[in-house]
Structure formats: structure tokens, C-alpha cells
C-alpha atoms as a PDB file:
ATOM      1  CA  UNK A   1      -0.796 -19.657  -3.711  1.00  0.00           C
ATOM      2  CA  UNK A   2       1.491 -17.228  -1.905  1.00  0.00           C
ATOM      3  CA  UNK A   3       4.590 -18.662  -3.847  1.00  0.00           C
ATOM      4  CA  UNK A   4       3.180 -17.812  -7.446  1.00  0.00           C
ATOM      5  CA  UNK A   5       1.905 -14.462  -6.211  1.00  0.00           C
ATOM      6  CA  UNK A   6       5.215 -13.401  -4.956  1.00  0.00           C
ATOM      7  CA  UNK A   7       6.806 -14.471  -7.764  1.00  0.00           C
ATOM      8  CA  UNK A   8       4.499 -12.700 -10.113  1.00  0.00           C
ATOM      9  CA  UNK A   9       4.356  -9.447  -7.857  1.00  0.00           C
ATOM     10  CA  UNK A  10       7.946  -9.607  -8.030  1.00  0.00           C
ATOM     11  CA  UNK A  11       8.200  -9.237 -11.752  1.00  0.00           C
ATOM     12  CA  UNK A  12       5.288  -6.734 -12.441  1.00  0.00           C
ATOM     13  CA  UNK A  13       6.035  -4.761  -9.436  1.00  0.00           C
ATOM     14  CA  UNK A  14       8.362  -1.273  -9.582  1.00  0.00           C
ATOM     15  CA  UNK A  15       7.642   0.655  -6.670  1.00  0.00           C
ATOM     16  CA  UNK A  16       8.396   4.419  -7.019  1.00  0.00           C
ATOM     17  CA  UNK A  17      11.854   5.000  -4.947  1.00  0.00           C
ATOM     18  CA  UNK A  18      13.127   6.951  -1.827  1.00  0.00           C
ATOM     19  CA  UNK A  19      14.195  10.324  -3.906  1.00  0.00           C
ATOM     20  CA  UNK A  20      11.448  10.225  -5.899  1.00  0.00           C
ATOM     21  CA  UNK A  21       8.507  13.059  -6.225  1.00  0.00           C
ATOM     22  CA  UNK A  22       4.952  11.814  -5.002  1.00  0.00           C
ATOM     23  CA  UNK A  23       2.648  11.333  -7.454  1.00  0.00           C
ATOM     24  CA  UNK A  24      -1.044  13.342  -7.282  1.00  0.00           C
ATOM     25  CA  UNK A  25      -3.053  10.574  -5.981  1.00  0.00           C
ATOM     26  CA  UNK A  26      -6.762  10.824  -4.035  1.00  0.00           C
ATOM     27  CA  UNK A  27      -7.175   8.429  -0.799  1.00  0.00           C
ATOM     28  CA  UNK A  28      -9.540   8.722   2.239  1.00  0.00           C
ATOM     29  CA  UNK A  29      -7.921  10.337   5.330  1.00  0.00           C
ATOM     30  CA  UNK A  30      -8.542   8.437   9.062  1.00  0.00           C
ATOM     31  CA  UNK A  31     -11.433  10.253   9.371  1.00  0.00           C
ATOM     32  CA  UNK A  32     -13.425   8.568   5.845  1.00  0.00           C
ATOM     33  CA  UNK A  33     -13.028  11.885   4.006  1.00  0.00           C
ATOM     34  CA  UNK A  34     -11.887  11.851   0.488  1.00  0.00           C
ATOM     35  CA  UNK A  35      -8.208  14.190  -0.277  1.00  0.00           C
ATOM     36  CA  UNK A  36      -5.916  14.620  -3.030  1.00  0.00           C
ATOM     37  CA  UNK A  37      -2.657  14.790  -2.099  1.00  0.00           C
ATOM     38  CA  UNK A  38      -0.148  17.480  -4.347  1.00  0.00           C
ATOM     39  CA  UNK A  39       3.320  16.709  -3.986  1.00  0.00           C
ATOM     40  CA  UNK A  40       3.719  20.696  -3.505  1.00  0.00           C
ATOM     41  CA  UNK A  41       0.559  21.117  -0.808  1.00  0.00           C
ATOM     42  CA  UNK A  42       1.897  18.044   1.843  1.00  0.00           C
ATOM     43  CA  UNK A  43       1.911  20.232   5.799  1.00  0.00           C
ATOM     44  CA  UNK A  44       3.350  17.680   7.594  1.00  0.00           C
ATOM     45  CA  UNK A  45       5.365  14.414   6.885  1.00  0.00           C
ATOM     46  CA  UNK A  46       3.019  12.005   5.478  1.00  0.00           C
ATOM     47  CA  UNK A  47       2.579   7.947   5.317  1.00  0.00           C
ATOM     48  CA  UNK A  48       0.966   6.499   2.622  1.00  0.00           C
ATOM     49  CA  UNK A  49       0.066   2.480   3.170  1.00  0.00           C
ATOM     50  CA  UNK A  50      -1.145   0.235   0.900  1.00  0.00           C
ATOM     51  CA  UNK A  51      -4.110  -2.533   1.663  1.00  0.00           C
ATOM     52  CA  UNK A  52      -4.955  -5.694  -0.198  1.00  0.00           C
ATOM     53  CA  UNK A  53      -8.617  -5.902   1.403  1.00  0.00           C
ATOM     54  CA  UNK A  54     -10.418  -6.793   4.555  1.00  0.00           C
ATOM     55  CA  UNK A  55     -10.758 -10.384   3.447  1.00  0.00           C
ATOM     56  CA  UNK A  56      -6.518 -10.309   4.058  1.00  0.00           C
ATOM     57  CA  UNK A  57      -5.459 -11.277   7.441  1.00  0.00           C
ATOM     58  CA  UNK A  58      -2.377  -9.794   7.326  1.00  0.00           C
ATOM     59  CA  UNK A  59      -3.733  -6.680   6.022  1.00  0.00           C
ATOM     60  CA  UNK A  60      -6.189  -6.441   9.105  1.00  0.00           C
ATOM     61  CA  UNK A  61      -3.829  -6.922  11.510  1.00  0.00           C
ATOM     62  CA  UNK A  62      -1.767  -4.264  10.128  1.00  0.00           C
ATOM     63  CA  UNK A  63      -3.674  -1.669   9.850  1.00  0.00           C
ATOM     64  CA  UNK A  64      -5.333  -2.385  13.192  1.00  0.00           C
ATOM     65  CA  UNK A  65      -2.243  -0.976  14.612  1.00  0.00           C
ATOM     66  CA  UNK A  66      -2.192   2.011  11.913  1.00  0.00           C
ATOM     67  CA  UNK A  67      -4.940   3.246  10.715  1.00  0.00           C
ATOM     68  CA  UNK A  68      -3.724   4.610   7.749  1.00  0.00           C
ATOM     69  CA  UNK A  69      -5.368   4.917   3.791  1.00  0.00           C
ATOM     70  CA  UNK A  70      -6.801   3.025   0.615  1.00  0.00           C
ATOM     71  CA  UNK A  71      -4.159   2.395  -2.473  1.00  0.00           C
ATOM     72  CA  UNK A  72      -3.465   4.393  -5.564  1.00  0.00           C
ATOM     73  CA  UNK A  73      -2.036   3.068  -8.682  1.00  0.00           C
ATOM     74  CA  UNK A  74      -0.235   6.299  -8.753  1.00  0.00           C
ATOM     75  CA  UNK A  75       2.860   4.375  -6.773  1.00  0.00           C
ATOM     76  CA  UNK A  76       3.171   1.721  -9.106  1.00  0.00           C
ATOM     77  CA  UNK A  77       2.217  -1.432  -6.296  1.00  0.00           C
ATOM     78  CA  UNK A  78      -0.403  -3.193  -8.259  1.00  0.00           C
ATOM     79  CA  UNK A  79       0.239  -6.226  -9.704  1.00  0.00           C
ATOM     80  CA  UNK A  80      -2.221  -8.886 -12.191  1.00  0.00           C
ATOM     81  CA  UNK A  81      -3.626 -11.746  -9.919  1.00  0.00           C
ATOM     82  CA  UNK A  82      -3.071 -14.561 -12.515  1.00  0.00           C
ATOM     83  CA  UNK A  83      -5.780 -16.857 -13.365  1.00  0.00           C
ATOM     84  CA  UNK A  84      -4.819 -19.691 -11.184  1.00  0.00           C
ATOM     85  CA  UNK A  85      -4.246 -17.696  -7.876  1.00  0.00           C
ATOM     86  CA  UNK A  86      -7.701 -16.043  -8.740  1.00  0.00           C
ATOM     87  CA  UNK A  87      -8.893 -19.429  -8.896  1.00  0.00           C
ATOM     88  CA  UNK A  88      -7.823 -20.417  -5.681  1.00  0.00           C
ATOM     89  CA  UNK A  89      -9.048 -17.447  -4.031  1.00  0.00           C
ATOM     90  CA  UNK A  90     -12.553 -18.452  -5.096  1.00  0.00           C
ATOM     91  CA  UNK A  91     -12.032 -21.812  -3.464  1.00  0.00           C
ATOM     92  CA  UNK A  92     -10.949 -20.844  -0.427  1.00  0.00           C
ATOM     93  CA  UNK A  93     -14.320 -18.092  -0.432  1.00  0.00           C
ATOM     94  CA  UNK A  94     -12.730 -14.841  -1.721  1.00  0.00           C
ATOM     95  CA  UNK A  95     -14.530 -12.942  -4.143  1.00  0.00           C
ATOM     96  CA  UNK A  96     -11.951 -10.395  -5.701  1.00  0.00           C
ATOM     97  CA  UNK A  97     -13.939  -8.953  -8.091  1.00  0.00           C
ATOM     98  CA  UNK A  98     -16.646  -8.178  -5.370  1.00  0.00           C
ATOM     99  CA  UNK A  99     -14.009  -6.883  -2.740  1.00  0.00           C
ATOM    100  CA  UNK A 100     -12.294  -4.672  -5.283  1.00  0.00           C
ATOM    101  CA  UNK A 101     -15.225  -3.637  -7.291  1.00  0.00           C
ATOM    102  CA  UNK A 102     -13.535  -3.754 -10.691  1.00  0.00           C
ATOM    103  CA  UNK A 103     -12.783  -7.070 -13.169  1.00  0.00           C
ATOM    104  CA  UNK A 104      -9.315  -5.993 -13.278  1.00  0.00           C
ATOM    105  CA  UNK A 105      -7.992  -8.774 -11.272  1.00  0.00           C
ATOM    106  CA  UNK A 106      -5.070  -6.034  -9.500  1.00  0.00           C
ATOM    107  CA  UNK A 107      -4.070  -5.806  -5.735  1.00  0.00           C
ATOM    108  CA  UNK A 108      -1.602  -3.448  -4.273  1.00  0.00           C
ATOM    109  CA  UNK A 109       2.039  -5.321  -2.852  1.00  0.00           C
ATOM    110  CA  UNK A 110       1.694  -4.163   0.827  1.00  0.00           C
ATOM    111  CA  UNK A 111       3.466  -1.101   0.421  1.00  0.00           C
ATOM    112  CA  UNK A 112       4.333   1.552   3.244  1.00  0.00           C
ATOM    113  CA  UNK A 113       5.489   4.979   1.741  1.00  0.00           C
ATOM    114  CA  UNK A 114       6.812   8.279   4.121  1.00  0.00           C
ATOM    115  CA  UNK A 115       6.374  11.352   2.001  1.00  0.00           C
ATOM    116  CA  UNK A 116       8.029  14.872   3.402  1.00  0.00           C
ATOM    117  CA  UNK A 117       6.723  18.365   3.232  1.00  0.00           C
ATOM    118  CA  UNK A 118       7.972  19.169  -0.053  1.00  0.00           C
ATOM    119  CA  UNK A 119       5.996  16.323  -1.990  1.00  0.00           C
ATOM    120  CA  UNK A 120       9.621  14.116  -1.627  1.00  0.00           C
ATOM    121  CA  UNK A 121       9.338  10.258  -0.879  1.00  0.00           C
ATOM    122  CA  UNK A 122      11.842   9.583   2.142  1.00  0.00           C
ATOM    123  CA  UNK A 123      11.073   6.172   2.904  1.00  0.00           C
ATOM    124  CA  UNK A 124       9.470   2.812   1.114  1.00  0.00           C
ATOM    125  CA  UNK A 125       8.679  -0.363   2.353  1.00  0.00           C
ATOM    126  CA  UNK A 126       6.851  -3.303  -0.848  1.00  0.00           C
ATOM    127  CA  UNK A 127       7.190  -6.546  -0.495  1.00  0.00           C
ATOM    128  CA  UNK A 128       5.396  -8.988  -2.287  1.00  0.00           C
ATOM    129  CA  UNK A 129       5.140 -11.771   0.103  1.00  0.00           C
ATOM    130  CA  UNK A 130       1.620 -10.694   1.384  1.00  0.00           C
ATOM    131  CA  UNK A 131       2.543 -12.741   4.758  1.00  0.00           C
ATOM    132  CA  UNK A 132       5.692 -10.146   5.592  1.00  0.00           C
ATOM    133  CA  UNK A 133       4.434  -6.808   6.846  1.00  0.00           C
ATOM    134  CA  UNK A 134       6.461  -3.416   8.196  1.00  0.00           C
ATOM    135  CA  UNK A 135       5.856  -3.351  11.414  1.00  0.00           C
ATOM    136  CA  UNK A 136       4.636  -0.619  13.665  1.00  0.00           C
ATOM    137  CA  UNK A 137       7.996   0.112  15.164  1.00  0.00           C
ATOM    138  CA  UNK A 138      10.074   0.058  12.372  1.00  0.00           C
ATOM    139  CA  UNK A 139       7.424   2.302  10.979  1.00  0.00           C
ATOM    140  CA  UNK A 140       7.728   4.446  13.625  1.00  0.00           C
ATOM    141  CA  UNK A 141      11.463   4.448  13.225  1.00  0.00           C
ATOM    142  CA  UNK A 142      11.490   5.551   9.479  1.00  0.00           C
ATOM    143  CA  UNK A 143       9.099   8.470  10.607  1.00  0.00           C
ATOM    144  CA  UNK A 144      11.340   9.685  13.449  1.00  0.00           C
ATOM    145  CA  UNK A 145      13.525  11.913  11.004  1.00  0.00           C
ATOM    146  CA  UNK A 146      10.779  13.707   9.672  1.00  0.00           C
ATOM    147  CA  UNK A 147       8.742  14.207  12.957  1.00  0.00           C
ATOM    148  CA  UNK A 148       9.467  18.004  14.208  1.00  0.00           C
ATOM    149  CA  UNK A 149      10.589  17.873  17.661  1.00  0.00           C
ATOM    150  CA  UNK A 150       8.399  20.203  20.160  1.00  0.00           C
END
């Protein structure tokens, strides 16, 4: 299953770029409460992570060191789950449709995105092999340059 969905990510996938403006996108905040982010309004360095669903290991284990927010398809990271990999995630007891709460058959490539004040993406991370995840330190690493120093 991972092979074809890696594959497939790969080709449908076009992640926005370091250089590129933030889209206006809406996500819940650590705290459960529901903000739109404006590329123009950002007061502090931002990180924007993407999550497949709590039925993903790798996705749980992530953000249990991070703590971060939901996706947006404003950052071009979903992909189509193909028919046969949706297939096999019935078998092995996964419910997409019920996790996602659409029929569209989309998940987000684990994506990890630094946005700076001015609305300006200054670091990405996708990669479609759900299995291979940006760790906490090299998280913390790409965040360093932006952090203001006290």
C-alpha cells in the first residue's frame, strides 16, 4: 500500500515553495479555536503541519511531540487515494470516508510549513512516504532563524 501511495502522491502532489506567499487558509490553533490566517496579519513566525488522521501512526506520534494544526488544501498537499489503496484501508479497518468526513477520497502528504511575519513561506518539509516524518529537531532547527532572540 505505501508504495502505490507514494508513487501517486508523488505525481499529484506540488507543494507551494520556500519564497512563496501563504495562502488565506482557516485551521484550529493548540487551544481548539478556529483562525484564519492572512498572509499580511501573521505576529510571530508561524508553523503550519499537515495530518493524515488519528487512525495514522505516524501521524500520532508526530504530533505528540508538536502539537500543531488540521490541513488546508490551500498548500496544495492533498492527493486522490486511488481505489485500490482505499480498498486496502478498509481491510485493514480504516474508514476514510468516516475519518475525513467527505467522499472525496483526499489526504494531506505530511507536510511541515514555517511561515514569517510578513505572510512569506521560509521553510517546507512534504514527503509522500507517509512512514518518513520531520522530526522535532530538525523542526526546531528550521525555526531557529525566525525565532527573535530575547
Amino acid at each position: 500500500m505505501q508504495r502505490t501511495a507514494s508513487r501517486t502522491a508523488r505525481k499529484q502532489v506540488q507543494p507551494l515553495s520556500v519564497g512563496a506567499r501563504a495562502p488565506i487558509f482557516a485551521a484550529r490553533t493548540t487551544e481548539g479555536a478556529l483562525r484564519t490566517f492572512l498572509p499580511d496579519s501573521y505576529r510571530k513566525p508561524t508553523v503550519v503541519l499537515f495530518y493524515r488522521g488519528g487512525w495514522c501512526p505516524y501521524c500520532n506520534s508526530q504530533l505528540s511531540d508538536l502539537h500543531l494544526v488540521e490541513p488546508a488544501k490551500a498548500f496544495y498537499v492533498p492527493y486522490h487515494v486511488d481505489g485500490a489503496t482505499f480498498a486496502k484501508m478498509r481491510e485493514y479497518g480504516v474508514d476514510l470516508e468516516a475519518a475525513t468526513g467527505t467522499k472525496q477520497h483526499e489526504l494531506p502528504v505530511p507536510s511541515v510549513f514555517i511561515i514569517d511575519t510578513s505572510g512569506t513561506i521560509r521553510f517546507v518539509y512534504s514527503n509522500p512516504g507517509y512512514k518518513i516524518r520531520l522530526g522535532a529537531d530538525a523542526l526546531w532547527a528550521a525555526a531557529q532563524p525566525l525565532a527573535k532572540v530575547k
